[in-house]
C-alpha atoms as a PDB file:
ATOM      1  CA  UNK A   1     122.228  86.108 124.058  1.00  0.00           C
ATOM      2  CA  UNK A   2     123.202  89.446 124.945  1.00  0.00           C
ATOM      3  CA  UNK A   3     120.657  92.339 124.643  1.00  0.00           C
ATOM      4  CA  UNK A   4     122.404  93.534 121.659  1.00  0.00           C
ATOM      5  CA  UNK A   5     121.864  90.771 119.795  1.00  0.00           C
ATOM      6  CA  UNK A   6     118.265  90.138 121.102  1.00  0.00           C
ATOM      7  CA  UNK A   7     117.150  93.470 120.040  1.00  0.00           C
ATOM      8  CA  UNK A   8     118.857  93.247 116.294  1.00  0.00           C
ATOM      9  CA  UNK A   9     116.800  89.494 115.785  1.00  0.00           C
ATOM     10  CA  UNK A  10     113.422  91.571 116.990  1.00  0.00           C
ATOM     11  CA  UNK A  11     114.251  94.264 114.212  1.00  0.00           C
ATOM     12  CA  UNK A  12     115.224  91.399 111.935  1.00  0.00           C
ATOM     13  CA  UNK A  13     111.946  89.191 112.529  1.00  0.00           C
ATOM     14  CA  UNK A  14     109.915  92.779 112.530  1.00  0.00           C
ATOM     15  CA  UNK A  15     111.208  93.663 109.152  1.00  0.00           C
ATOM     16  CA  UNK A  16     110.534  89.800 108.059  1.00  0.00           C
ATOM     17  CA  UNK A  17     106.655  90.085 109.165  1.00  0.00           C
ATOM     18  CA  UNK A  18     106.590  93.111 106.830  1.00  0.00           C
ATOM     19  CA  UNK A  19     108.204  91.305 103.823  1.00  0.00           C
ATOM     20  CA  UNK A  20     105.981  88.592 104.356  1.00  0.00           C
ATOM     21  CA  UNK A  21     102.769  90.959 104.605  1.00  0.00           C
ATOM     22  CA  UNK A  22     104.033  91.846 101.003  1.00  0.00           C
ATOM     23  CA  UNK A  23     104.077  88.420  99.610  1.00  0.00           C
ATOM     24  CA  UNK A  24     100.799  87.835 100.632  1.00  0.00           C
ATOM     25  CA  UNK A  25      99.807  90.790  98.888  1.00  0.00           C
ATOM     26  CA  UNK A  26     101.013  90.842  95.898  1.00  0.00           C
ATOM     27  CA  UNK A  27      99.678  87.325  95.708  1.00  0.00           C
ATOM     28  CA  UNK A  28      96.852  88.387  96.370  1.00  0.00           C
ATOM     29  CA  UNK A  29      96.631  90.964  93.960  1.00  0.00           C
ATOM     30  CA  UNK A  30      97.195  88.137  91.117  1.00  0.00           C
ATOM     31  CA  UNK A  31      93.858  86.484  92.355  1.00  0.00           C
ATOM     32  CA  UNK A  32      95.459  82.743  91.297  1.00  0.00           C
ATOM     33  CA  UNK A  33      93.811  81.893  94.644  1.00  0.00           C
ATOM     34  CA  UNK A  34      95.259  82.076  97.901  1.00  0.00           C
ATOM     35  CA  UNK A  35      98.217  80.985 100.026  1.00  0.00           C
ATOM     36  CA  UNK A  36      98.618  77.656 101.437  1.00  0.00           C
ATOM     37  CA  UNK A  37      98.433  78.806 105.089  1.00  0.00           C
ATOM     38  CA  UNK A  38      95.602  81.118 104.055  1.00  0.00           C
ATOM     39  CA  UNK A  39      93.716  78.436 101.949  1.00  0.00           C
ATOM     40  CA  UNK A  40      91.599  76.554 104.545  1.00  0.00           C
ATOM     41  CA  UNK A  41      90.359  80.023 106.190  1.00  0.00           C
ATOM     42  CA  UNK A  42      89.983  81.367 102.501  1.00  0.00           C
ATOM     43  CA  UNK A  43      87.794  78.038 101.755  1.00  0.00           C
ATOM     44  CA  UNK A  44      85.418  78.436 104.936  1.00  0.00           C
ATOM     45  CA  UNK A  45      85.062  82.603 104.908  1.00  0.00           C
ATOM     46  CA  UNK A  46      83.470  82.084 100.971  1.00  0.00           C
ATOM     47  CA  UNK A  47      80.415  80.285 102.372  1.00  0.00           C
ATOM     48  CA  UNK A  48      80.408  81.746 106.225  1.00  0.00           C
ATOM     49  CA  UNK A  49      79.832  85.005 107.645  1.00  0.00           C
ATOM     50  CA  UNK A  50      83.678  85.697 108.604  1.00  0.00           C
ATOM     51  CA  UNK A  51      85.804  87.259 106.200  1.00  0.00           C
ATOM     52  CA  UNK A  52      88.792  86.422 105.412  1.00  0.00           C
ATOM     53  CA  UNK A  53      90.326  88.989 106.797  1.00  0.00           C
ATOM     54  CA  UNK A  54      88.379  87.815 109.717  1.00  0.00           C
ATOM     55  CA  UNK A  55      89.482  84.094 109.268  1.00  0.00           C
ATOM     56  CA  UNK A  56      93.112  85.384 108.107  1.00  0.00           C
ATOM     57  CA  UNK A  57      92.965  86.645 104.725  1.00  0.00           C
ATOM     58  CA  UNK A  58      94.612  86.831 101.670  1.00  0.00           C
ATOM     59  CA  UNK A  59      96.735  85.794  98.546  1.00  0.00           C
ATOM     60  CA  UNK A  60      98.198  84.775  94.933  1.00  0.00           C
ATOM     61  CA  UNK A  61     100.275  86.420  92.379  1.00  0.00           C
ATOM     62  CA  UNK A  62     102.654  83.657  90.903  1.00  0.00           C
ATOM     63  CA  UNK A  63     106.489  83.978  91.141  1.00  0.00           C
ATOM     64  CA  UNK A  64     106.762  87.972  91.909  1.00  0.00           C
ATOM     65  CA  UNK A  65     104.525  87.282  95.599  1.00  0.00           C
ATOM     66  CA  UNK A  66     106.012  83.818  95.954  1.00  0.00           C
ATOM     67  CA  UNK A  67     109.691  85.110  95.897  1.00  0.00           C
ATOM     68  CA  UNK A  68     108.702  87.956  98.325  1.00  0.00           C
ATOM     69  CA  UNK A  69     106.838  85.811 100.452  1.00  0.00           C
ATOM     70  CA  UNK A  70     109.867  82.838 100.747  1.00  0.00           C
ATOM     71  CA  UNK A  71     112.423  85.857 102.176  1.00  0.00           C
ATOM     72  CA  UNK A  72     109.940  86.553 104.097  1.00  0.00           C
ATOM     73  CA  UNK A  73     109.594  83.176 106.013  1.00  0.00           C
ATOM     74  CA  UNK A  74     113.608  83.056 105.348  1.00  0.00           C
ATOM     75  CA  UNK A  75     113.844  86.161 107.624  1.00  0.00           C
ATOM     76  CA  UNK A  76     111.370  85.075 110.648  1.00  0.00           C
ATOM     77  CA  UNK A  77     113.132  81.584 110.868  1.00  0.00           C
ATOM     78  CA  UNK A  78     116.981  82.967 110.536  1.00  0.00           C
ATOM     79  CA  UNK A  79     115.431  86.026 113.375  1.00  0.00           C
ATOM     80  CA  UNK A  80     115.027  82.859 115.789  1.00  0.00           C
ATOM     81  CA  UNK A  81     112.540  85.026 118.467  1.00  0.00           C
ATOM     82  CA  UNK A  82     109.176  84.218 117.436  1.00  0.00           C
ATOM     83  CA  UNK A  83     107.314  82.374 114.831  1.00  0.00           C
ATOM     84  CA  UNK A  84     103.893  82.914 113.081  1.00  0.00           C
ATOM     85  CA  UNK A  85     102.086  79.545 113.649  1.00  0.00           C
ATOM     86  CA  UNK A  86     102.196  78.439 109.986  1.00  0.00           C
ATOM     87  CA  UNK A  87     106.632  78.438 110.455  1.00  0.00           C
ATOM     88  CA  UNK A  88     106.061  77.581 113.758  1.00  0.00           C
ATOM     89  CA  UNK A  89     104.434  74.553 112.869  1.00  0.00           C
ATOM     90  CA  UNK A  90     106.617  73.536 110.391  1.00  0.00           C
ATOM     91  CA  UNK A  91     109.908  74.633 112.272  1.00  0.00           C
ATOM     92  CA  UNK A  92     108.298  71.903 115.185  1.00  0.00           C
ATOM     93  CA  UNK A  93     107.431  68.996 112.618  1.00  0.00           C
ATOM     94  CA  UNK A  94     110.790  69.361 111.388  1.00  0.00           C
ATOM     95  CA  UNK A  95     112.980  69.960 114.873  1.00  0.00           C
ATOM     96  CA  UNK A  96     110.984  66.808 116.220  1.00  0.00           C
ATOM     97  CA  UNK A  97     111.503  64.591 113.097  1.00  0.00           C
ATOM     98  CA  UNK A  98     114.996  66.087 111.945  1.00  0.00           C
ATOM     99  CA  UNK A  99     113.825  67.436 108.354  1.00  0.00           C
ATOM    100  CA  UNK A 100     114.788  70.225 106.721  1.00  0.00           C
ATOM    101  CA  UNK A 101     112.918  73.296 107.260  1.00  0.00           C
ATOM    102  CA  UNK A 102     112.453  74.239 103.369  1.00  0.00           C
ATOM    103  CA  UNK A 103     111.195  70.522 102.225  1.00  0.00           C
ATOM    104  CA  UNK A 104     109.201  70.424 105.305  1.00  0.00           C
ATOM    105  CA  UNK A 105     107.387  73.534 104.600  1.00  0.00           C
ATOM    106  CA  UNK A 106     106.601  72.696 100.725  1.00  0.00           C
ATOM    107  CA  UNK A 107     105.026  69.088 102.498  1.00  0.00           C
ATOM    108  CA  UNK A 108     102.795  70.857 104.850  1.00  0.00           C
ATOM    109  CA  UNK A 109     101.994  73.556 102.317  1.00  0.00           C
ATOM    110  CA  UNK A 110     100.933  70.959 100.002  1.00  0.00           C
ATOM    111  CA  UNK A 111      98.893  69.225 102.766  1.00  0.00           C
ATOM    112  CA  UNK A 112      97.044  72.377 103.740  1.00  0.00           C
ATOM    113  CA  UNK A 113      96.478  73.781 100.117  1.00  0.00           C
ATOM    114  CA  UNK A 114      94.929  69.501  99.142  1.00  0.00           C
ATOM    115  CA  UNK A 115      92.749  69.991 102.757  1.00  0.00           C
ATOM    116  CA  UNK A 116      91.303  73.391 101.558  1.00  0.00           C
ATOM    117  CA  UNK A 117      90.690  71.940  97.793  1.00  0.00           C
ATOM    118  CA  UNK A 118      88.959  69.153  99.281  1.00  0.00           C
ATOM    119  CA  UNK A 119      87.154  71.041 101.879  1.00  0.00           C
ATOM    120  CA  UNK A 120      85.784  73.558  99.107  1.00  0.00           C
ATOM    121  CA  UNK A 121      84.688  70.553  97.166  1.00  0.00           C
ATOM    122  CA  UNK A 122      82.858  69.027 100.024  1.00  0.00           C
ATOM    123  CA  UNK A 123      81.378  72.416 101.453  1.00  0.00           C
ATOM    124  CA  UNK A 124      79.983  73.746  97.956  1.00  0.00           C
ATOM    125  CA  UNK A 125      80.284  70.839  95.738  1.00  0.00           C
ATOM    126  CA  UNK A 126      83.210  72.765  93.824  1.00  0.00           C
ATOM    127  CA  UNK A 127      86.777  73.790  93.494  1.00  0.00           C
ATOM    128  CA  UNK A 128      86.389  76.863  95.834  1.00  0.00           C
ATOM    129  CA  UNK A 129      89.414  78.924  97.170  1.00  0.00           C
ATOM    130  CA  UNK A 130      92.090  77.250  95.721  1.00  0.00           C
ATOM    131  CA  UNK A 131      93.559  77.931  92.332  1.00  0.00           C
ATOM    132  CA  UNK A 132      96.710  77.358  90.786  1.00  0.00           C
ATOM    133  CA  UNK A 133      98.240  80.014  92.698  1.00  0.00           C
ATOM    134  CA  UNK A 134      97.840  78.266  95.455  1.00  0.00           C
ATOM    135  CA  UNK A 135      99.728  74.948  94.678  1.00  0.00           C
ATOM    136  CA  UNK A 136     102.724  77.205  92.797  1.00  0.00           C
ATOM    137  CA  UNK A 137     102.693  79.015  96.141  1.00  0.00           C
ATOM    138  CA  UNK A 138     103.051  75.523  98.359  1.00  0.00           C
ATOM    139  CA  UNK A 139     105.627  74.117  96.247  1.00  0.00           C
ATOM    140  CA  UNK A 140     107.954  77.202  95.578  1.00  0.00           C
ATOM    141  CA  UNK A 141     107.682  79.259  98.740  1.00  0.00           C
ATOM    142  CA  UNK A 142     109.363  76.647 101.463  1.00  0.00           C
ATOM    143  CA  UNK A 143     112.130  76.161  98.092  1.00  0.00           C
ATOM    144  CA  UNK A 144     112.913  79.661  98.069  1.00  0.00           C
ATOM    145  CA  UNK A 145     113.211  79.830 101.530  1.00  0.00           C
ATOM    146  CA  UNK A 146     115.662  77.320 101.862  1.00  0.00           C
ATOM    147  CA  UNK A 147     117.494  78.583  98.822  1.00  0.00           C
ATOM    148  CA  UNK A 148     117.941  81.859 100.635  1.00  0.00           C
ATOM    149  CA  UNK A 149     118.975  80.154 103.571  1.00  0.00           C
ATOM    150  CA  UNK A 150     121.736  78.416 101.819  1.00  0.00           C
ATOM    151  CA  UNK A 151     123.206  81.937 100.268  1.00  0.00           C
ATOM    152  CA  UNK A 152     122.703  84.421 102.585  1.00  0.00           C
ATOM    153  CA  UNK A 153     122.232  83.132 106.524  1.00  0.00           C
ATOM    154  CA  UNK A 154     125.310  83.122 107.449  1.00  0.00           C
ATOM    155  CA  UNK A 155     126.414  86.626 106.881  1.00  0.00           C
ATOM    156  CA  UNK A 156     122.763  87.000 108.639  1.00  0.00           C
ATOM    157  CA  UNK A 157     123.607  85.338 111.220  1.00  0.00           C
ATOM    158  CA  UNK A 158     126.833  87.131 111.607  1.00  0.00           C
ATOM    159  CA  UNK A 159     124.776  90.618 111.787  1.00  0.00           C
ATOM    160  CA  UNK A 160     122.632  89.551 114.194  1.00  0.00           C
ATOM    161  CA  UNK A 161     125.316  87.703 116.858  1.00  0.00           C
ATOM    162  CA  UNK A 162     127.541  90.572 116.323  1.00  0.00           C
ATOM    163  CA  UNK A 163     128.790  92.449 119.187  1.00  0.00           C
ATOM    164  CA  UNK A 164     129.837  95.713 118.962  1.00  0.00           C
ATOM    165  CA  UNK A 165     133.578  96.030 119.837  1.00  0.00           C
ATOM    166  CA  UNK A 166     133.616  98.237 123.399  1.00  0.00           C
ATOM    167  CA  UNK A 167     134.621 101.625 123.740  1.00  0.00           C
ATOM    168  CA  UNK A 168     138.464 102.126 124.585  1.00  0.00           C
ATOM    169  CA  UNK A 169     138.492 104.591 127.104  1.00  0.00           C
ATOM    170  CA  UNK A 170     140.404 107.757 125.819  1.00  0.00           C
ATOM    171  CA  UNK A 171     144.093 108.071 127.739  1.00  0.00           C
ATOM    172  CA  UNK A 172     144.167 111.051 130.369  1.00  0.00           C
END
């Protein structure tokens, strides 16, 4: 990888975080809950002293967040340079077990939004920090991901390998 192309994927994944930090908030703004990869932090900061923000905050509009949000996660995985842990993780369970990335991330999505329902209901004896934000959020974000993947990656990835063609040298 040439250092052309290295720097375009950094721009690429740079511009992807900041998508993504807009799904999460417009999510959030539509207080349906919280994200799946936000939802066990979200649980534990309503009955501890860390916020959420300190824990890792955030989430839940419905479809406008969700959409936002999937483009997001479409953009850091097509970058290829570095991963947040939640598409890391994911990106790892489904390299190692040869899945594809979008179902993959709606499973462990689901799994983490159930394990923050469940930890809510054990910690405070209620449905805390999950709502039905949270679950349209699991089950649509990895989908849209991989449905953006499917239409656009490989003109993306045609950007991003792209090498300029070099300079002729002017005749004399």
């Amino acid at each position: 990888m040439n250092r052309g192309e290295l720097l375009r994927r950094y721009i690429f994944f740079i511009v992807g975080l900041f998508v993504n930090s807009l799904g999460i908030a417009l999510i959030t703004k539509g207080d349906l809950g919280t994200s799946p990869i936000s939802s066990i932090p979200y649980t534990l900061s309503i009955g501890f002293t860390p916020s959420l923000g300190m824990f890792t905050l955030y989430y839940s509009l419905l479809l406008v967040g969700c959409v936002v949000l999937g483009i997001g996660v479409f953009m850091e995985m097509a970058a290829n340079v570095v991963m947040l842990p939640g598409e890391c993780t994911v990106k790892a369970i489904s390299t190692t077990w040869n899945t594809d990335f979008g179902k993959t991330k709606v499973a462990v999505d689901v799994t983490m939004a159930a394990s923050a329902a469940v930890l809510g209901l054990i910690l405070y004896q209620e449905l805390t920090g999950v709502r039905e934000g949270t679950f349209v959020s699991a089950l649509l974000v990895g989908a849209i991901a991989r449905t953006v993947h499917r239409w656009i990656n490989p003109r993306v990835q045609n950007l991003l390998t792209c090498t300029p063609a070099p300079m002729e040298q002017e005749a004399k």
